[in-house]
Protein backbone atom coordinates (compact mmCIF):
# COMPACT_ATOMS: atom_id res chain seq x y z
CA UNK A 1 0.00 0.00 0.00
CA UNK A 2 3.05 2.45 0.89
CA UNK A 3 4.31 1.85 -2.34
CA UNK A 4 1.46 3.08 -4.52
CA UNK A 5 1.12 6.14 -2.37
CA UNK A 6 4.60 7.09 -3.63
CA UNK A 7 3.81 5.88 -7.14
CA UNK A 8 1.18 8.59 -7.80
CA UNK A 9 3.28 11.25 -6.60
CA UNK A 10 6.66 9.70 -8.92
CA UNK A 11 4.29 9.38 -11.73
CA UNK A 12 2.93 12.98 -11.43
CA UNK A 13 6.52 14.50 -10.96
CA UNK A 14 7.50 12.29 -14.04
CA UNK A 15 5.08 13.87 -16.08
CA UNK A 16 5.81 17.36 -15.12
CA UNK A 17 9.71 16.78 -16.19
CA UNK A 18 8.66 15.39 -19.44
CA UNK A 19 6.69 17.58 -20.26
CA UNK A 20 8.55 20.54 -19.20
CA UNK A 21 11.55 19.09 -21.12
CA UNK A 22 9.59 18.61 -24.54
CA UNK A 23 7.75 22.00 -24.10
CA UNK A 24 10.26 23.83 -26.15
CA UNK A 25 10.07 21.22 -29.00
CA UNK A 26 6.11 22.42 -29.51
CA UNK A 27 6.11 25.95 -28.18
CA UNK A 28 7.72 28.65 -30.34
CA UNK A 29 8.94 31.48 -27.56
CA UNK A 30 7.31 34.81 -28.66
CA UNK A 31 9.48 36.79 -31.25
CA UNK A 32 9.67 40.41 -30.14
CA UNK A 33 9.08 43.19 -32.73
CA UNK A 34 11.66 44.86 -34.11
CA UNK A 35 11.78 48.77 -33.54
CA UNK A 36 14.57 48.94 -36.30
CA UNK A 37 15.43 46.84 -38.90
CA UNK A 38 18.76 46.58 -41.09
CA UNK A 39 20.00 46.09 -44.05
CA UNK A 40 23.45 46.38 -45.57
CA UNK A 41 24.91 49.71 -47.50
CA UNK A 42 26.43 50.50 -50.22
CA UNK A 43 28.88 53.93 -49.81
CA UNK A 44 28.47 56.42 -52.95
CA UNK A 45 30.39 59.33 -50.71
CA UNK A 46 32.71 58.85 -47.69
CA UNK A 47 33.65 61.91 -46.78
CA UNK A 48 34.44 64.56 -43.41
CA UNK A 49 33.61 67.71 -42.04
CA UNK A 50 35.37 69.51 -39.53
CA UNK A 51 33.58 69.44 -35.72
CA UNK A 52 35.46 71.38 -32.91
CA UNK A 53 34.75 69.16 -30.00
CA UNK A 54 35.61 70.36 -26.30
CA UNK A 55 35.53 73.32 -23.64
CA UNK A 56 37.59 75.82 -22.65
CA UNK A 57 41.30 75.17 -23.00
CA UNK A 58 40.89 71.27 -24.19
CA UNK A 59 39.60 72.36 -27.81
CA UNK A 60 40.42 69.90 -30.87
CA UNK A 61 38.89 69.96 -34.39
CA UNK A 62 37.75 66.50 -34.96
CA UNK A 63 36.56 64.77 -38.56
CA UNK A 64 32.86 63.20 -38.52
CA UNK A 65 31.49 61.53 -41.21
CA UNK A 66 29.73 62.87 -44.22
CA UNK A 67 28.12 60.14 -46.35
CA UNK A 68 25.80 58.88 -48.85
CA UNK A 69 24.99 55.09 -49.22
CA UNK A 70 22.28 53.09 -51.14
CA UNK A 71 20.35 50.56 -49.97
CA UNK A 72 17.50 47.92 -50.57
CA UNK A 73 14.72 47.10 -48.64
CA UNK A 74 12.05 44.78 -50.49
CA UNK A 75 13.76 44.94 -54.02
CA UNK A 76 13.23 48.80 -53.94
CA UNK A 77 16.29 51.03 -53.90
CA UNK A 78 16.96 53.94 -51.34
CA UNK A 79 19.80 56.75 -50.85
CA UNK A 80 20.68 58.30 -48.07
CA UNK A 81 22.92 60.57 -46.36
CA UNK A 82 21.47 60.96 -42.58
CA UNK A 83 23.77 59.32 -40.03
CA UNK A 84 21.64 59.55 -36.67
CA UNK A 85 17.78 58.46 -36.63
CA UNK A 86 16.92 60.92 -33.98
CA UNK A 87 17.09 64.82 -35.01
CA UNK A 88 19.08 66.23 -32.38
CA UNK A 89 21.61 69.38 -32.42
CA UNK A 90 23.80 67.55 -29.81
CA UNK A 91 25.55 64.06 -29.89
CA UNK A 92 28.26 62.62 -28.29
CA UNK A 93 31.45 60.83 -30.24
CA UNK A 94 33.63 58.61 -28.89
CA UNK A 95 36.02 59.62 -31.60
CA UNK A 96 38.10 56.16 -31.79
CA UNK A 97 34.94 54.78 -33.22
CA UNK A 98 34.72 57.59 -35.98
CA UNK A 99 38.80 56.38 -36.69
CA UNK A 100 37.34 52.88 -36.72
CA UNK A 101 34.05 53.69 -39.02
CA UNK A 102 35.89 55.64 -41.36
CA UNK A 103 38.44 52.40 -42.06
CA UNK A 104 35.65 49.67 -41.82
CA UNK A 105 33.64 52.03 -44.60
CA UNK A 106 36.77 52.39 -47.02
CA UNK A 107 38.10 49.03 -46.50
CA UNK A 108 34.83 47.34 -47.74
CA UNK A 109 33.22 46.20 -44.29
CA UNK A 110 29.35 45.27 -44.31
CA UNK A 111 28.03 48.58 -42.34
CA UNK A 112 24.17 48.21 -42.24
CA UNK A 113 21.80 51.38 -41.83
CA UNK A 114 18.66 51.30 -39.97
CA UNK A 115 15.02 51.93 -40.42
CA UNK A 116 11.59 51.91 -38.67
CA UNK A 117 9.60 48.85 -40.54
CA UNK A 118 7.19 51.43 -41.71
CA UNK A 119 9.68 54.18 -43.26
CA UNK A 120 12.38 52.40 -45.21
CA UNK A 121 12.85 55.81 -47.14
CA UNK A 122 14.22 56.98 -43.61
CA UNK A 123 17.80 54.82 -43.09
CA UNK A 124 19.95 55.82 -41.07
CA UNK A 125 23.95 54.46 -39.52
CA UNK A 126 23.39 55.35 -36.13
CA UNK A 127 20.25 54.49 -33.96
CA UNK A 128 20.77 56.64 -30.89
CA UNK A 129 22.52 60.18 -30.40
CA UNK A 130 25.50 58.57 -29.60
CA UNK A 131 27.54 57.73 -32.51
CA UNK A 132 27.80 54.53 -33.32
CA UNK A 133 27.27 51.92 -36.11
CA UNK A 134 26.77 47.82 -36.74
CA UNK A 135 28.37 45.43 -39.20
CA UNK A 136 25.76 42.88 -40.62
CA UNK A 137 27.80 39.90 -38.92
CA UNK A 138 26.79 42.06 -35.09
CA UNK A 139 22.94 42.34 -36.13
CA UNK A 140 20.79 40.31 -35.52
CA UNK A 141 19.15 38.20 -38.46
CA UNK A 142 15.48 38.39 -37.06
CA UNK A 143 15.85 42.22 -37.70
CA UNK A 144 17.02 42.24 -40.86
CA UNK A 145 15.02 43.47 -43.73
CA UNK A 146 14.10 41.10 -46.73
């Protein structure tokens, strides 16, 4: 009798491991939307402009970026030229990434822009106010456009 009063409670703690364990084999976890999706650029322009960066007596001129790239989204072709998504007067540079954009863009490396799903006309290299920009080997490919 002791023994199938620990039985039921094996058999029910059986089924709750097999089941847990096989639950990812028949449940897909939710994908979560993309706010920004990316797709690869082509450069037409690589170019800089002159930025004096600092305060008072630490004052340097640095080079940003001025560019123009193509891109595809859909089999439909877009230019562009904007490098942050948000508008904003002010952004901060960490300038050794400028040093490294400007040699990933001229040595050939697979920059991707970014775009809201609905305004593809609207790409742009850096998401946030702080520069920045991805390769299409660091994005993700469930945010990629088609």
């Amino acid at each position: 009798m002791n023994r199938r009063i620990l039985a039921i409670p094996l058999a029910i703690a059986l089924a709750v491991i097999i089941g847990a364990s096989l639950a990812p084999v028949f449940l897909t976890p939710p994908t979560t939307p993309c706010a920004y999706l990316s797709t690869p650029v082509r450069f037409l322009k690589i170019d800089s402009r002159p930025v004096q960066v600092g305060r008072g007596i630490r004052q340097f001129t640095g080079q940003f970026p001025v560019v123009e790239y193509s891109y595809v989204v859909s089999g439909k072709s877009y230019t562009s030229t904007r490098m942050f998504c948000r508008d904003s007067e002010s952004f901060k540079v960490e300038w050794s990434k400028v040093d490294r954009f400007f040699h990933d863009a001229e040595n050939g490396a697979e920059v991707v822009a970014w775009f809201a799903p609905s305004s593809p006309e609207s790409a742009c290299i850096s998401i946030n106010a702080e520069f920045d920009y991805s390769v299409v080997s660091g994005t993700s490919s469930q945010c990629r456009a088609q």
